[in-house]
C-alpha atoms as a PDB file:
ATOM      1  CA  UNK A   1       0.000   0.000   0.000  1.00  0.00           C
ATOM      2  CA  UNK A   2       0.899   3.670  -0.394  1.00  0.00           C
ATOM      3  CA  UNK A   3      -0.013   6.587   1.418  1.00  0.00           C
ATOM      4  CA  UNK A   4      -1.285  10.359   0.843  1.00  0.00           C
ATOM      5  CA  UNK A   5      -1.627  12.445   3.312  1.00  0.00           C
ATOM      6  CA  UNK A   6      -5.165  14.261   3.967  1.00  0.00           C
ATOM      7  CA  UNK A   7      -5.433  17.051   6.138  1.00  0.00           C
ATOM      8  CA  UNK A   8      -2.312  15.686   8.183  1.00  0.00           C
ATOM      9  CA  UNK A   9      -3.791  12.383   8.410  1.00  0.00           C
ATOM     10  CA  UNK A  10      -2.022   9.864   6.658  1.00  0.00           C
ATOM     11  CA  UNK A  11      -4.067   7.480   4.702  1.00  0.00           C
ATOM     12  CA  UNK A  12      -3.397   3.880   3.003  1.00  0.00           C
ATOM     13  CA  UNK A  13      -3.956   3.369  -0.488  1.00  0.00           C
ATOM     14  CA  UNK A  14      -5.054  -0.135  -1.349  1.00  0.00           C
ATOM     15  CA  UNK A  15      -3.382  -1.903  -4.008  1.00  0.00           C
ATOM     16  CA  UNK A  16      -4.447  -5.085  -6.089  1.00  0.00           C
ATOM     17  CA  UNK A  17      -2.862  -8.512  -5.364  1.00  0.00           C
ATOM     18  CA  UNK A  18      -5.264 -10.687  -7.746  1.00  0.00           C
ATOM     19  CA  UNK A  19      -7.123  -9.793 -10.433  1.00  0.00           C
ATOM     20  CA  UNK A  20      -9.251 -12.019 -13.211  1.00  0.00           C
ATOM     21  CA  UNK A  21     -12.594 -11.517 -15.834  1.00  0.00           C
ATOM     22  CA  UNK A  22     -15.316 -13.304 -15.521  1.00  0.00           C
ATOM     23  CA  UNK A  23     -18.523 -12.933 -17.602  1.00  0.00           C
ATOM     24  CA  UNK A  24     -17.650  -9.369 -19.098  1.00  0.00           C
ATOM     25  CA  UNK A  25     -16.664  -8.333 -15.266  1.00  0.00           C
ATOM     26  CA  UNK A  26     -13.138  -7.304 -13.941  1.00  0.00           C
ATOM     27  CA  UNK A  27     -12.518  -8.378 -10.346  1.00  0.00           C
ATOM     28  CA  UNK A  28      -9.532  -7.336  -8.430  1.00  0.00           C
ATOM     29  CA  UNK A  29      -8.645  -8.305  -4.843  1.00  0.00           C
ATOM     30  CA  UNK A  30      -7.019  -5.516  -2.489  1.00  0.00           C
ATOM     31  CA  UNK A  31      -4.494  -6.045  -0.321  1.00  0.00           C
ATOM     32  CA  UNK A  32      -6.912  -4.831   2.373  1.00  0.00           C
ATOM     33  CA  UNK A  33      -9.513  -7.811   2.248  1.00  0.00           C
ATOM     34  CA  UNK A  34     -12.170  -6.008  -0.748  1.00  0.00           C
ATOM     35  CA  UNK A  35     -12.475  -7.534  -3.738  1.00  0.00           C
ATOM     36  CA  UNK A  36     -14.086  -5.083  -6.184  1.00  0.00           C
ATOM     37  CA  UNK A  37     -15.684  -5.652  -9.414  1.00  0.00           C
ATOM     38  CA  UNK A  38     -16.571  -3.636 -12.564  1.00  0.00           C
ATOM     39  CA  UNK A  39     -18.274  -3.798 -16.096  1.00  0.00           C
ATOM     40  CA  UNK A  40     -15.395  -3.994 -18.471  1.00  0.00           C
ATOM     41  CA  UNK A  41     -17.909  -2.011 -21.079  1.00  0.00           C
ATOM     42  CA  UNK A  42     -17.716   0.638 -18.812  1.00  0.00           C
ATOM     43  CA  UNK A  43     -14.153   1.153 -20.558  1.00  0.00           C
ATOM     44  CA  UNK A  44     -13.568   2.019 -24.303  1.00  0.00           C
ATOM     45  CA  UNK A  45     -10.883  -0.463 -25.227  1.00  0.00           C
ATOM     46  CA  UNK A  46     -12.391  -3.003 -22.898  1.00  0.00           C
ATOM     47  CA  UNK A  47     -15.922  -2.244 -24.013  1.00  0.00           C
ATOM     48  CA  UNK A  48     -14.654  -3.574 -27.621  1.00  0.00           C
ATOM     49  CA  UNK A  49     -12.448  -6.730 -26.511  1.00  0.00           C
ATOM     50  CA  UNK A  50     -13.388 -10.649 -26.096  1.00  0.00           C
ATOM     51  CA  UNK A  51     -13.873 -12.272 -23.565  1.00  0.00           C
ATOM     52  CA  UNK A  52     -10.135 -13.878 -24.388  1.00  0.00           C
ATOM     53  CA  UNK A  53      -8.592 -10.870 -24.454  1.00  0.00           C
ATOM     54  CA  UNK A  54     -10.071  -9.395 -20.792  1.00  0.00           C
ATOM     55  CA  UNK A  55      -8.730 -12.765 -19.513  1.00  0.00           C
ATOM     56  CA  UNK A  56      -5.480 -11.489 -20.190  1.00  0.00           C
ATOM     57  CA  UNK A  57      -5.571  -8.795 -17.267  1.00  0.00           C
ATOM     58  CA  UNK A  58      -2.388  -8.619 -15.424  1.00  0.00           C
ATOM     59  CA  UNK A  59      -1.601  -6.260 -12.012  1.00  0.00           C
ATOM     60  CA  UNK A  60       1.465  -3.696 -12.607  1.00  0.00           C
ATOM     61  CA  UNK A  61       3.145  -1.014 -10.920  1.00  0.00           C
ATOM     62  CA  UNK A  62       3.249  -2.702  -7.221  1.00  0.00           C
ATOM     63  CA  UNK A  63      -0.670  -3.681  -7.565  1.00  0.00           C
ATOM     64  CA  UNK A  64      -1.787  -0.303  -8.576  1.00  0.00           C
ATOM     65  CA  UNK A  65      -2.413  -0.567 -12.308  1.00  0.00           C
ATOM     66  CA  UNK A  66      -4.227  -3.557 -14.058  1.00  0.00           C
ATOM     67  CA  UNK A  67      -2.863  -3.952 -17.291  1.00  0.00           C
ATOM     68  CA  UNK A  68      -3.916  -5.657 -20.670  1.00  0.00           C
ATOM     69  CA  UNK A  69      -0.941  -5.891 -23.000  1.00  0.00           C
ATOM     70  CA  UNK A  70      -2.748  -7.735 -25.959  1.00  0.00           C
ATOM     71  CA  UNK A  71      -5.218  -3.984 -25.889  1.00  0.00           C
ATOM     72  CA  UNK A  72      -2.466  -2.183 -25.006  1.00  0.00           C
ATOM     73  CA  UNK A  73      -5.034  -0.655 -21.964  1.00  0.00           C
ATOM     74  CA  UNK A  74      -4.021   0.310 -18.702  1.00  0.00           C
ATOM     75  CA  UNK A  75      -6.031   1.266 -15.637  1.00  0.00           C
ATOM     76  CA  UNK A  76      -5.246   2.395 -12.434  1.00  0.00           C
ATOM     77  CA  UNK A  77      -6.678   0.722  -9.379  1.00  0.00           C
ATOM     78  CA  UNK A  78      -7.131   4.005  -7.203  1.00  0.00           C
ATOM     79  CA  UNK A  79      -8.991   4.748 -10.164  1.00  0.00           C
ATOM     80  CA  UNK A  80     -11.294   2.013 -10.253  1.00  0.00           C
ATOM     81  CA  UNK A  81     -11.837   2.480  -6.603  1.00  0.00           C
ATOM     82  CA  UNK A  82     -12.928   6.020  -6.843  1.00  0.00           C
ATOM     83  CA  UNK A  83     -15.412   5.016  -9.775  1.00  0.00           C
ATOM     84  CA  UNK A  84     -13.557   6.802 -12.194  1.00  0.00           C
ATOM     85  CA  UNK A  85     -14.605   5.149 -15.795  1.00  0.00           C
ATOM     86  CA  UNK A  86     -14.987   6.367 -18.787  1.00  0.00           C
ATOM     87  CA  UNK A  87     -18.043   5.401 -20.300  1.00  0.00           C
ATOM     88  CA  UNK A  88     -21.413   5.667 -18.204  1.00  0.00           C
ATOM     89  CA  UNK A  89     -23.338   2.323 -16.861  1.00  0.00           C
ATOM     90  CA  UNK A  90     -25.291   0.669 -19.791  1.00  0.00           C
END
């Protein structure tokens, strides 16, 4: 985990230790215990890939980045935990 500190507080970041696709869903465990999930159509390059392809998922950068290298797509995992995506629900 890293940390950022918020109004002299300092606070953990979680990062991902496992992460798979299952049924057009990305899943990612934390290293604190959560295990979150979202559409992969909620993303532009993911939105257009098989289900093959979003198999493929791999965690980068120290578990902070979930990366596809067949897409060439990266996203970040503070990202995904904020609800940060690019395209809105169905």
């Amino acid at each position: 985990m890293t940390s950022t500190t918020v109004n002299s507080k300092i606070v953990l970041e979680p990062a991902a230790i496992r992460a798979w696709a299952e049924k057009r869903m990305i899943y990612c465990e934390l290293s604190d215990g959560r295990i979150m999930g979202f559409p992969a159509d909620r993303f532009r390059i993911l939105k257009q890939a098989t289900d093959e392809q979003l198999a493929k998922v791999e965690i980068e950068v120290n578990g902070y980045a979930l990366r596809w290298e067949e897409l060439d797509e990266d996203i970040t995992v503070p990202g995904i935990i904020a609800g940060r995506f690019q395209l809105p629900p169905y």
